[in-house]
C-alpha atoms as a PDB file:
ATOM      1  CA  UNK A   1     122.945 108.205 142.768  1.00  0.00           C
ATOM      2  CA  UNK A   2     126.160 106.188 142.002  1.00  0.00           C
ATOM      3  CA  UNK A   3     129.369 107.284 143.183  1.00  0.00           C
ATOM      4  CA  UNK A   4     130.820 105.650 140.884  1.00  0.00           C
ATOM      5  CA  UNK A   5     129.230 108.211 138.097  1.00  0.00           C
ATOM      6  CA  UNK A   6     130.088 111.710 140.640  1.00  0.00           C
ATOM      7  CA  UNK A   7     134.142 110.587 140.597  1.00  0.00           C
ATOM      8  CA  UNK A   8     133.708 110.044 137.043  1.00  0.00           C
ATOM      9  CA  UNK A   9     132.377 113.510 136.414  1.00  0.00           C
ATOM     10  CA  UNK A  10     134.831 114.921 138.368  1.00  0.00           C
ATOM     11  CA  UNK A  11     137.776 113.529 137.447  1.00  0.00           C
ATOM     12  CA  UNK A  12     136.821 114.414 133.620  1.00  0.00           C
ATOM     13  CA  UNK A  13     136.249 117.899 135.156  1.00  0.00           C
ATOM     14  CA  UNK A  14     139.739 118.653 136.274  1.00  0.00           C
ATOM     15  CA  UNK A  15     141.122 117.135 133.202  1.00  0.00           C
ATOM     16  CA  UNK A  16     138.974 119.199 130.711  1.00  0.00           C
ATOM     17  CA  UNK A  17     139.896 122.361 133.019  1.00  0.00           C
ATOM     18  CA  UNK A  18     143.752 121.632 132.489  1.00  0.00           C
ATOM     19  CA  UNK A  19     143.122 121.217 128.425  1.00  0.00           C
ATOM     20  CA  UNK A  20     141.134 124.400 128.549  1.00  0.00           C
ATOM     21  CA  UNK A  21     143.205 126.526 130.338  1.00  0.00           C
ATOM     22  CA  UNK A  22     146.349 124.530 128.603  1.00  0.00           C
ATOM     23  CA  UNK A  23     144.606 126.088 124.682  1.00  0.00           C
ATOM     24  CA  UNK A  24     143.885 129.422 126.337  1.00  0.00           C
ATOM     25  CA  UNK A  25     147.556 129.354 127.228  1.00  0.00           C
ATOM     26  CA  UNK A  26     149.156 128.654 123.960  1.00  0.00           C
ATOM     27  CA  UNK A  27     146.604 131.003 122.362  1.00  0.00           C
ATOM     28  CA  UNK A  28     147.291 134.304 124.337  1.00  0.00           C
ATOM     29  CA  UNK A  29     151.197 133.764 124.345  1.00  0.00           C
ATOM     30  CA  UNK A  30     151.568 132.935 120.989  1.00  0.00           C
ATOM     31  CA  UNK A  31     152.781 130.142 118.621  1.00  0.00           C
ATOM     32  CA  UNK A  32     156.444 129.317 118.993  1.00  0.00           C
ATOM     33  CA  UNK A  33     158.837 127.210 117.794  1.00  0.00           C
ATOM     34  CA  UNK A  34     159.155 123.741 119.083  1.00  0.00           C
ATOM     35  CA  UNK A  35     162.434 123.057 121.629  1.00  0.00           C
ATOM     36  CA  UNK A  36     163.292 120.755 118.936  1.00  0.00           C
ATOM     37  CA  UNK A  37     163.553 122.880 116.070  1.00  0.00           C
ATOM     38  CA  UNK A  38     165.279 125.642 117.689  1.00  0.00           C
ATOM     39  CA  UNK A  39     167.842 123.871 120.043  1.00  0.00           C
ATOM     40  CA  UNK A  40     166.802 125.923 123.227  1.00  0.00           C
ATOM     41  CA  UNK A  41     165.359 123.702 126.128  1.00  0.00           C
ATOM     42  CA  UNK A  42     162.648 124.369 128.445  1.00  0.00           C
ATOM     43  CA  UNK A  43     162.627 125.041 131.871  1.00  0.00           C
ATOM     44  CA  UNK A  44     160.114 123.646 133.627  1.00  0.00           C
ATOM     45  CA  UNK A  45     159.859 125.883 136.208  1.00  0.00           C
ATOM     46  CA  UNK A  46     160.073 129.258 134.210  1.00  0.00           C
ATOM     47  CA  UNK A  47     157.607 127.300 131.973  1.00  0.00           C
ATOM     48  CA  UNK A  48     155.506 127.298 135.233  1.00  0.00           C
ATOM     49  CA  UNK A  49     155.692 130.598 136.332  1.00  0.00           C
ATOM     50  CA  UNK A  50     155.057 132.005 132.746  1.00  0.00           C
ATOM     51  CA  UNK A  51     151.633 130.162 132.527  1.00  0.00           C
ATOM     52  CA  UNK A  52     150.305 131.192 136.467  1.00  0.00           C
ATOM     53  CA  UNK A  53     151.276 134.310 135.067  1.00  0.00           C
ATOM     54  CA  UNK A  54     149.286 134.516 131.764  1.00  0.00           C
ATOM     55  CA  UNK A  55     146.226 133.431 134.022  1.00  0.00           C
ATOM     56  CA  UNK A  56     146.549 135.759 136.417  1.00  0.00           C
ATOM     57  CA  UNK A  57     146.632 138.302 133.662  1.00  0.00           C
ATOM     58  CA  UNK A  58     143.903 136.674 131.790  1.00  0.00           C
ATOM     59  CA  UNK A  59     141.195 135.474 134.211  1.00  0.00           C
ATOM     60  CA  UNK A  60     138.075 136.466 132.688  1.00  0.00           C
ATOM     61  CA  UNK A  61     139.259 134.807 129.452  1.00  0.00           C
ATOM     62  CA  UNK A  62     140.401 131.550 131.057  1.00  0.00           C
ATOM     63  CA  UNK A  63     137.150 131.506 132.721  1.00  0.00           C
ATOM     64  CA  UNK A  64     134.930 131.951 130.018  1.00  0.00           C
ATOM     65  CA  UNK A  65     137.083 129.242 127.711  1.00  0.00           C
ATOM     66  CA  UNK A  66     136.801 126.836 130.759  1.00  0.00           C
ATOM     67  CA  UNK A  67     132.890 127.453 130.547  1.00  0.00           C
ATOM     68  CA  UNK A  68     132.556 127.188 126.656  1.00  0.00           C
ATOM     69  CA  UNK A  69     134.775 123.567 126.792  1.00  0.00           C
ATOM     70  CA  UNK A  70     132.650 122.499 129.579  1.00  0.00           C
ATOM     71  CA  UNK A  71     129.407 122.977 127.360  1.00  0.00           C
ATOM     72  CA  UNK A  72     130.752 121.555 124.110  1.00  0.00           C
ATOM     73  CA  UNK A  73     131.597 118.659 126.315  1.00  0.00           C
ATOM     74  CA  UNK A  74     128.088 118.654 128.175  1.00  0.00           C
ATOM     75  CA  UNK A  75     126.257 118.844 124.547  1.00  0.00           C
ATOM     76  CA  UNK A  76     128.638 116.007 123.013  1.00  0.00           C
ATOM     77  CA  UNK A  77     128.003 113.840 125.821  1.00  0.00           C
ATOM     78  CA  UNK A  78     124.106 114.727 125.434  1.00  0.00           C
ATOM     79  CA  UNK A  79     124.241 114.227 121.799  1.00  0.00           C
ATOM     80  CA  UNK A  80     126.071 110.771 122.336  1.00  0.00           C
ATOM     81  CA  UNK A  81     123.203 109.858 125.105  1.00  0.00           C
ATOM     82  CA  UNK A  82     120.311 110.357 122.681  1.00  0.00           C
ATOM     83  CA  UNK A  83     121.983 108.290 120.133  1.00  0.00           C
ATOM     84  CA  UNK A  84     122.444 105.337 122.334  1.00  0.00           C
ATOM     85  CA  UNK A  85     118.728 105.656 123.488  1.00  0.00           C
ATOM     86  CA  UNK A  86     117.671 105.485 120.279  1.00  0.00           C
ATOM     87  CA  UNK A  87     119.795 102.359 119.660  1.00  0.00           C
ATOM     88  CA  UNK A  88     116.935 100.572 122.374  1.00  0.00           C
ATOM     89  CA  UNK A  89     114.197 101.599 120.362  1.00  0.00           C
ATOM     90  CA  UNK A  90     115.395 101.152 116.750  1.00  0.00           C
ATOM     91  CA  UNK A  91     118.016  97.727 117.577  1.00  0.00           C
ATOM     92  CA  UNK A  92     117.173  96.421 121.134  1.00  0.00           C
ATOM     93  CA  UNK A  93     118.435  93.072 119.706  1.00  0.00           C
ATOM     94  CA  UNK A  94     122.144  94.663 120.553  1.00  0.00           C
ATOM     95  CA  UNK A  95     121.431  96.274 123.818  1.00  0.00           C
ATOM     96  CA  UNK A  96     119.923  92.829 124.888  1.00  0.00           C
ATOM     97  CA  UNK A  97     122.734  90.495 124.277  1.00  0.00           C
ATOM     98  CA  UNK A  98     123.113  87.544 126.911  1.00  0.00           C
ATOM     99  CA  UNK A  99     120.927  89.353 129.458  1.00  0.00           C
ATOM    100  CA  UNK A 100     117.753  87.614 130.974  1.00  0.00           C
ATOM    101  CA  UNK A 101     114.258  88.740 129.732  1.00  0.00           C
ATOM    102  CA  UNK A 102     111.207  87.642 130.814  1.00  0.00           C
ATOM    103  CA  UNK A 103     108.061  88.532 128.685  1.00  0.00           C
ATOM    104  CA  UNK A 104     107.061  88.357 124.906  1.00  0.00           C
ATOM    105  CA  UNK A 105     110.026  87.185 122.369  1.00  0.00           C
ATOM    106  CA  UNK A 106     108.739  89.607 119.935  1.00  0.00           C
ATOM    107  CA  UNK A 107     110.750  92.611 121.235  1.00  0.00           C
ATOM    108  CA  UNK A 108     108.968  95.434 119.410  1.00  0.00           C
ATOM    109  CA  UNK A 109     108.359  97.077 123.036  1.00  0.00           C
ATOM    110  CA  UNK A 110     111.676  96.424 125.301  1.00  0.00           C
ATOM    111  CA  UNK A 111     111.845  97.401 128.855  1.00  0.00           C
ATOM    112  CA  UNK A 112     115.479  97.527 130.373  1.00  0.00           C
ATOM    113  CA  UNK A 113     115.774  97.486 133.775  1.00  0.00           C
ATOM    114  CA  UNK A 114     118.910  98.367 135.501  1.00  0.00           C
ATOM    115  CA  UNK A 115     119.063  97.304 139.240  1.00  0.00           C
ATOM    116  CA  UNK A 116     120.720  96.739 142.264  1.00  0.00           C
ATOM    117  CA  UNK A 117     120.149  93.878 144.295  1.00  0.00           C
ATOM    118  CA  UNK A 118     121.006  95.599 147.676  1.00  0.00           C
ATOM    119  CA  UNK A 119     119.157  98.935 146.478  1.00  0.00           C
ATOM    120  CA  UNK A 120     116.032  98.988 148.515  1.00  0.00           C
ATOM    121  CA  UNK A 121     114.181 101.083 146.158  1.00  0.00           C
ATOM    122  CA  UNK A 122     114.717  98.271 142.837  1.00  0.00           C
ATOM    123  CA  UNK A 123     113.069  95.603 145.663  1.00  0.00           C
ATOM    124  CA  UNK A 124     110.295  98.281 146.188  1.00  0.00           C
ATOM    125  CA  UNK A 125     109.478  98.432 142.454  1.00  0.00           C
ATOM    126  CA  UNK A 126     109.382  94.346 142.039  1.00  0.00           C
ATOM    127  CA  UNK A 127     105.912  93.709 143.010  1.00  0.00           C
ATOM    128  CA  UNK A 128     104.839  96.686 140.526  1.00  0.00           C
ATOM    129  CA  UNK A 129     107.276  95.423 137.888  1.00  0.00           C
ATOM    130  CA  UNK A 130     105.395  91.773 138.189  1.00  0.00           C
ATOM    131  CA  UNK A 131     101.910  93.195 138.039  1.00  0.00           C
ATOM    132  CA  UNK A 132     103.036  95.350 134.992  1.00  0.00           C
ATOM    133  CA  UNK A 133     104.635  92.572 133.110  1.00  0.00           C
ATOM    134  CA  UNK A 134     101.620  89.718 134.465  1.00  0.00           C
ATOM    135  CA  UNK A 135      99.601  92.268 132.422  1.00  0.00           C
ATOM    136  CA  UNK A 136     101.289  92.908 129.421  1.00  0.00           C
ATOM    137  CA  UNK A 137     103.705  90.069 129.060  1.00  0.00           C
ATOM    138  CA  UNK A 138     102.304  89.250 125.106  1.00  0.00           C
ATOM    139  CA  UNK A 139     103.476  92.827 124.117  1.00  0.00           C
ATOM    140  CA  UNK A 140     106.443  93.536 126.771  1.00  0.00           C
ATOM    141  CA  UNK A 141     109.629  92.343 126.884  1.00  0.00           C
ATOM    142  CA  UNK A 142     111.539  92.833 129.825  1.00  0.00           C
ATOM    143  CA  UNK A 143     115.821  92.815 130.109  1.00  0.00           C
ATOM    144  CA  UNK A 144     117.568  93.034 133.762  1.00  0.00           C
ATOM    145  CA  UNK A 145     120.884  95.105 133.383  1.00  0.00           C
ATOM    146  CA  UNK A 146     123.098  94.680 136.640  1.00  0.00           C
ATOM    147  CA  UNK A 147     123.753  97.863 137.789  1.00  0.00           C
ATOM    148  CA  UNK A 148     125.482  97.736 141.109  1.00  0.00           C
ATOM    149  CA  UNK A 149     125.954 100.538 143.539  1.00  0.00           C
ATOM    150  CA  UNK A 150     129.260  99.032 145.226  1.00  0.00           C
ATOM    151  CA  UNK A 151     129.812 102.229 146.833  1.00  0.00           C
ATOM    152  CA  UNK A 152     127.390 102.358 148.548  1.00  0.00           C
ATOM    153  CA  UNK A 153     126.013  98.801 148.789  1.00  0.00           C
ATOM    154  CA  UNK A 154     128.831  96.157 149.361  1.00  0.00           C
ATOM    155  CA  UNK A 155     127.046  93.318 148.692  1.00  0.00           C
ATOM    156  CA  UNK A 156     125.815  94.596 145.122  1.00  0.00           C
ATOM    157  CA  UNK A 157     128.583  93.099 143.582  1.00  0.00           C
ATOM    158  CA  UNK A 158     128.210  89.631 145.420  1.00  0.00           C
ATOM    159  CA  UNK A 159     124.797  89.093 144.613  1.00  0.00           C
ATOM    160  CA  UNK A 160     124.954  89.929 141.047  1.00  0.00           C
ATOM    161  CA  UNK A 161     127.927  87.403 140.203  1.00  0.00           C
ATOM    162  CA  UNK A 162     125.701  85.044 142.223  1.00  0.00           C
ATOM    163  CA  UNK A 163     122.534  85.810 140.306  1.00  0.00           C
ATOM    164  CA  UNK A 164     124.653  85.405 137.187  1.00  0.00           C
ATOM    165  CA  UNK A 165     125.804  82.080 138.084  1.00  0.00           C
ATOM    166  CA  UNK A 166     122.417  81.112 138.721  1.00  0.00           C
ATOM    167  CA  UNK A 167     121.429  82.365 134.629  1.00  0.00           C
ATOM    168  CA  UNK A 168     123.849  79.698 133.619  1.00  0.00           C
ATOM    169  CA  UNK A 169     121.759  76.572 135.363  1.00  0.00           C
ATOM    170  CA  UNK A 170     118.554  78.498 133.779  1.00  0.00           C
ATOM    171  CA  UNK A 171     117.522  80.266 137.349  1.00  0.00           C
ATOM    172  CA  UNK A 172     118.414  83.521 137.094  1.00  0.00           C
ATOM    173  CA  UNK A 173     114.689  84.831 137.784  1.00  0.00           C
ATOM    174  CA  UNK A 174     113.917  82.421 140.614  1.00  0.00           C
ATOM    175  CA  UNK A 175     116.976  83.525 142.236  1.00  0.00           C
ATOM    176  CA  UNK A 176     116.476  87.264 141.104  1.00  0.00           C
ATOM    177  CA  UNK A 177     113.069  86.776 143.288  1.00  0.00           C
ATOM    178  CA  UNK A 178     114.796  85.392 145.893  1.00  0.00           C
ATOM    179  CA  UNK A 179     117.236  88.351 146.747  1.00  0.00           C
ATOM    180  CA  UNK A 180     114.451  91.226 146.308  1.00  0.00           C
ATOM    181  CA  UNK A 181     112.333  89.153 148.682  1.00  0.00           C
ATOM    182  CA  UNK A 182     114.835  88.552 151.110  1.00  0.00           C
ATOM    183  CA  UNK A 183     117.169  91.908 150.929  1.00  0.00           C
ATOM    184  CA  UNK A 184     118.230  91.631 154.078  1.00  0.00           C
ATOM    185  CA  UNK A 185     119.673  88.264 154.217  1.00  0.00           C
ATOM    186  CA  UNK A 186     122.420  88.987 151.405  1.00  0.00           C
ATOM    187  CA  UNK A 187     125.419  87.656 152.210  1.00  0.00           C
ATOM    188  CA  UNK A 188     127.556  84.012 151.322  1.00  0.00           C
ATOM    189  CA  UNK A 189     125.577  81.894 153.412  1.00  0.00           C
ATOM    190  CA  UNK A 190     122.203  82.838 151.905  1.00  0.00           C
ATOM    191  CA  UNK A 191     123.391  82.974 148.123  1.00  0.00           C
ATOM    192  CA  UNK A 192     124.447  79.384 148.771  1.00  0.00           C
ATOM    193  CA  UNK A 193     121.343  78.663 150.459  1.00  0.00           C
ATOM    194  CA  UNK A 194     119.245  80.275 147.781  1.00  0.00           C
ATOM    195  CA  UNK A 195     121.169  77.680 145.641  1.00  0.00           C
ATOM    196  CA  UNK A 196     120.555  74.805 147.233  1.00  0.00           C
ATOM    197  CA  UNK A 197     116.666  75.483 147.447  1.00  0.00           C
ATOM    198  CA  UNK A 198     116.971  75.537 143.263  1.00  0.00           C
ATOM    199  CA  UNK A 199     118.578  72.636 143.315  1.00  0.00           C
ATOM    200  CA  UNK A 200     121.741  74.158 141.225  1.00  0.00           C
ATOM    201  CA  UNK A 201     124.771  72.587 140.732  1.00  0.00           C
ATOM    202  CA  UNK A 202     127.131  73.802 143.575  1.00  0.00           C
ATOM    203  CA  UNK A 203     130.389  73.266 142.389  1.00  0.00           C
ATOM    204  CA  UNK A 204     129.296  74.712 138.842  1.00  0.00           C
ATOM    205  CA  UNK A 205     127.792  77.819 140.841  1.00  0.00           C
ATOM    206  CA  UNK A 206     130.682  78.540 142.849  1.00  0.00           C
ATOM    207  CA  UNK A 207     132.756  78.208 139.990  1.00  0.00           C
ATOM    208  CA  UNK A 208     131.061  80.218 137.286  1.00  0.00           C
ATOM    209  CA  UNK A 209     130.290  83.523 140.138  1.00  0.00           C
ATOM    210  CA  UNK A 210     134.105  83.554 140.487  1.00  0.00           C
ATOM    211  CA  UNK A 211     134.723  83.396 136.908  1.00  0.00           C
ATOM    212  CA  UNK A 212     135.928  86.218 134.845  1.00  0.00           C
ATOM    213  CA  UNK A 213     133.110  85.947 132.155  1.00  0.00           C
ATOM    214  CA  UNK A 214     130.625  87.166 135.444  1.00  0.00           C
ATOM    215  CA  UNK A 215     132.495  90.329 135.981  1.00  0.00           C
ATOM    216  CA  UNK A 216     133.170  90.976 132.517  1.00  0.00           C
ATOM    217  CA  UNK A 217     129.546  90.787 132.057  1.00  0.00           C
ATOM    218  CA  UNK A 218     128.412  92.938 134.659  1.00  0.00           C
ATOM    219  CA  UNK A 219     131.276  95.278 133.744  1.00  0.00           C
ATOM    220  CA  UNK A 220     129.215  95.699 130.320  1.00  0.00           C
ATOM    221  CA  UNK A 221     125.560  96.119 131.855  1.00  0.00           C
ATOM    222  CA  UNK A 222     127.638  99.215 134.040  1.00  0.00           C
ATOM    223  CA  UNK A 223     129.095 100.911 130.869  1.00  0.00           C
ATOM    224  CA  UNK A 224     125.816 100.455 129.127  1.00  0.00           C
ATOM    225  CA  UNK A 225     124.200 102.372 131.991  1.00  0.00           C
ATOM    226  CA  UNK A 226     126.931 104.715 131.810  1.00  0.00           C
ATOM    227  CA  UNK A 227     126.367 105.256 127.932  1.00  0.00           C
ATOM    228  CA  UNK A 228     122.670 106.744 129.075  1.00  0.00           C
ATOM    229  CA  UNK A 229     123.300 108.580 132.058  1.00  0.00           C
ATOM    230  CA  UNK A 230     121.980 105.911 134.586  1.00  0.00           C
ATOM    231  CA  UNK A 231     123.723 106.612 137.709  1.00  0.00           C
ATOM    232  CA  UNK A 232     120.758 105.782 139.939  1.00  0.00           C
ATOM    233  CA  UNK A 233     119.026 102.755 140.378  1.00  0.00           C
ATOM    234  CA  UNK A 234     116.202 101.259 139.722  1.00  0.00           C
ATOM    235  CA  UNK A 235     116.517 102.981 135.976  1.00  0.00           C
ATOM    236  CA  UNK A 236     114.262 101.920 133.181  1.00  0.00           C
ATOM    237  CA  UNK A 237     114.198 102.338 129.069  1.00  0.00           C
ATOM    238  CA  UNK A 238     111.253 101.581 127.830  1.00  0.00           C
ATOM    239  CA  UNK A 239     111.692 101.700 123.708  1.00  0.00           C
ATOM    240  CA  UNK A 240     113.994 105.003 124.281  1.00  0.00           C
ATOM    241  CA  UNK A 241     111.844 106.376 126.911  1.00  0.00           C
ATOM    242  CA  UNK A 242     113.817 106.723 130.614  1.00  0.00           C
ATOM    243  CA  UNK A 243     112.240 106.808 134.186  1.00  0.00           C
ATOM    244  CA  UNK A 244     113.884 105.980 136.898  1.00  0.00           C
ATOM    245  CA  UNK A 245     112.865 105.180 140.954  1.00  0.00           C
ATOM    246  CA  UNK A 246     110.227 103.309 142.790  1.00  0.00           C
ATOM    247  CA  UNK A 247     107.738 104.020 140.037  1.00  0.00           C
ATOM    248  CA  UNK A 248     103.798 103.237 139.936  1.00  0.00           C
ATOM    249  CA  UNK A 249     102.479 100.718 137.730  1.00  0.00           C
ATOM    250  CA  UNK A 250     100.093 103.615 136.273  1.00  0.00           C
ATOM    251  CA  UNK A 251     103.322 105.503 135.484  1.00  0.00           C
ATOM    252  CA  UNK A 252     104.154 102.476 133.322  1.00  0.00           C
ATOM    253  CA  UNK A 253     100.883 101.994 132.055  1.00  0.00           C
ATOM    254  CA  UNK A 254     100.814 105.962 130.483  1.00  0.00           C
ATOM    255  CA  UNK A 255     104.323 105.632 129.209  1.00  0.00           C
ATOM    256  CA  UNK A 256     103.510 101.933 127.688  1.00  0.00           C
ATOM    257  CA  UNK A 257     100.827 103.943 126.111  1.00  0.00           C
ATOM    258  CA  UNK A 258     103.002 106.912 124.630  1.00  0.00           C
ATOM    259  CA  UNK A 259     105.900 104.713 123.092  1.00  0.00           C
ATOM    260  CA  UNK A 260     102.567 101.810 121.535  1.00  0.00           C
ATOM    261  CA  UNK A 261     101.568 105.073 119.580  1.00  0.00           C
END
C-alpha cells in the first residue's frame, strides 16, 4: 500500500474532524452576530476555552456529527471513484493520453496498468501480463500508468523518469522489460547502461529524464491512480473492472470474459 495514500487519508481526517466539530460548535451555541457588526472583539483565548467547553458538555453529539461527516465524505469520495471508473470504460481515449500501450489500436477493451518499477510484485506479474496480452493482443489494449511507491521504494521515481525518457526515442517497452528483468540492478549506472544497449541518444536521454514534462507526467499517472483508489501496486482497470496484485493469467482470462459480455 502507498504511503503516500495513508498520509493523505489522514491528514483529510484531522481536517474534516476540525470542520465537524467547528459546525457542531456554532450549532449548539447559537448564531451570533459577527465582531464586525457589533464592534466587540474576540478573544482568542476565551474563544478557546468556550469551545473545549461546549465539547466537553456535548460529547456524544460531537461524536456522532464527526461520524456522520466522515460518511458523507466516505460516500462522496465513493461516488466520485465509480464515476471515474466508468470514464475507462465509456472514454478510455482520455484516461490514455500520452501513455504507452502495447496491443490492439481499437481500444474497445483497455487494460491500465499502474506499476512500480522497484515493486517486486508488478515484476512478478510481467511474464503473466505478456502471456495474457501474446494471447489477446487483437482485442486488448494495454496502457502502463507510473505509479511509484517512493516511500517505500527510492528508486521508483528514478526509473520511471528514465523509462519515460526512453518513450521519447520510441523504447519505452524495451526498456520497461529491461528494469522488471533486472530489478535488482536499478540504479544510475544501469539506466544508462540499459540506454546504451538501445542505442538511445544519451545526451537527449539525460536531458528529457531531468526535464519537467517527465515529472509532470508521472505526477498525472499518480493523481489518476489516486482518482480510483489505487494505492497499491501492481493495480489494473480492465474496461471499469479493478484487480490489483500478482494476479494469474486465468484471473484475467474470467474477467476478460465478464467485461467482452
Amino acid at each position: 500500500m502507498s504511503n503516500f495514500s495513508t498520509r493523505f487519508n489522514l491528514y483529510n481526517l484531522k481536517v474534516l474532524y476540525f470542520i465537524a466539530i467547528f459546525s457542531i460548535v456554532i450549532a449548539i451555541s447559537g448564531c451570533t452576530p459577527s465582531a464586525q457588526s457589533t464592534g466587540i472583539q474576540v478573544n482568542s483565548e476565551e474563544l478557546e476555552k468556550q469551545v473545549l467547553q461546549i465539547i466537553s458538555n456535548n460529547p456524544e453529539a460531537i461524536i456522532e456529527s464527526v461520524q456522520a461527516y466522515q460518511q458523507q465524505q466516505l460516500e462522496q469520495q465513493q461516488a466520485s471513484k465509480q464515476e471515474a471508473l466508468k470514464q475507462f470504460k465509456t472514454n478510455p481515449q482520455t484516461k490514455i493520453g500520452n501513455s504507452p500501450t502495447l496491443g490492439s489500436t481499437e481500444q474497445k477493451i483497455v487494460l491500465f496498468e499502474f506499476s512500480d518499477f522497484q515493486c517486486p510484485f508488478c515484476s512478478k506479474v510481467q511474464g503473466n501480463l505478456k502471456e495474457f496480452m501474446d494471447k489477446h493482443q487483437d482485442r486488448v489494449t494495454l496502457v502502463f500508468k507510473h505509479l511509484p511507491l517512493v516511500r517505500i521504494h527510492p528508486q521508483a521515481i528514478p526509473a520511471a523518469k528514465a523509462s519515460w525518457a526512453a518513450q521519447q526515442q520510441g523504447k519505452f517497452w524495451e526498456y520497461h522489460d529491461a528494469l522488471f528483468e533486472q530489478q535488482d540492478k536499478l540504479g544510475e549506472e544501469f539506466y544508462i547502461e540499459i540506454a546504451n544497449n538501445l542505442n538511445l541518444d544519451i545526451e537527449k536521454f539525460n536531458s528529457d529524464r531531468k526535464s519537467q514534462e517527465a515529472t509532470e507526467s508521472i505526477q498525472q499517472d499518480f493523481q489518476l491512480a489516486q482518482e480510483i483508489g489505487a494505492s497499491g501496486t501492481p493495480f489494473f482497470v480492465m474496461n471499469g473492472e479493478t484487480f490489483s496484485g500478482a494476479v494469474k493469467v486465468s484471473d484475467m482470462e474470467k474477467l476478460l470474459a465478464k467485461v467482452s459480455q
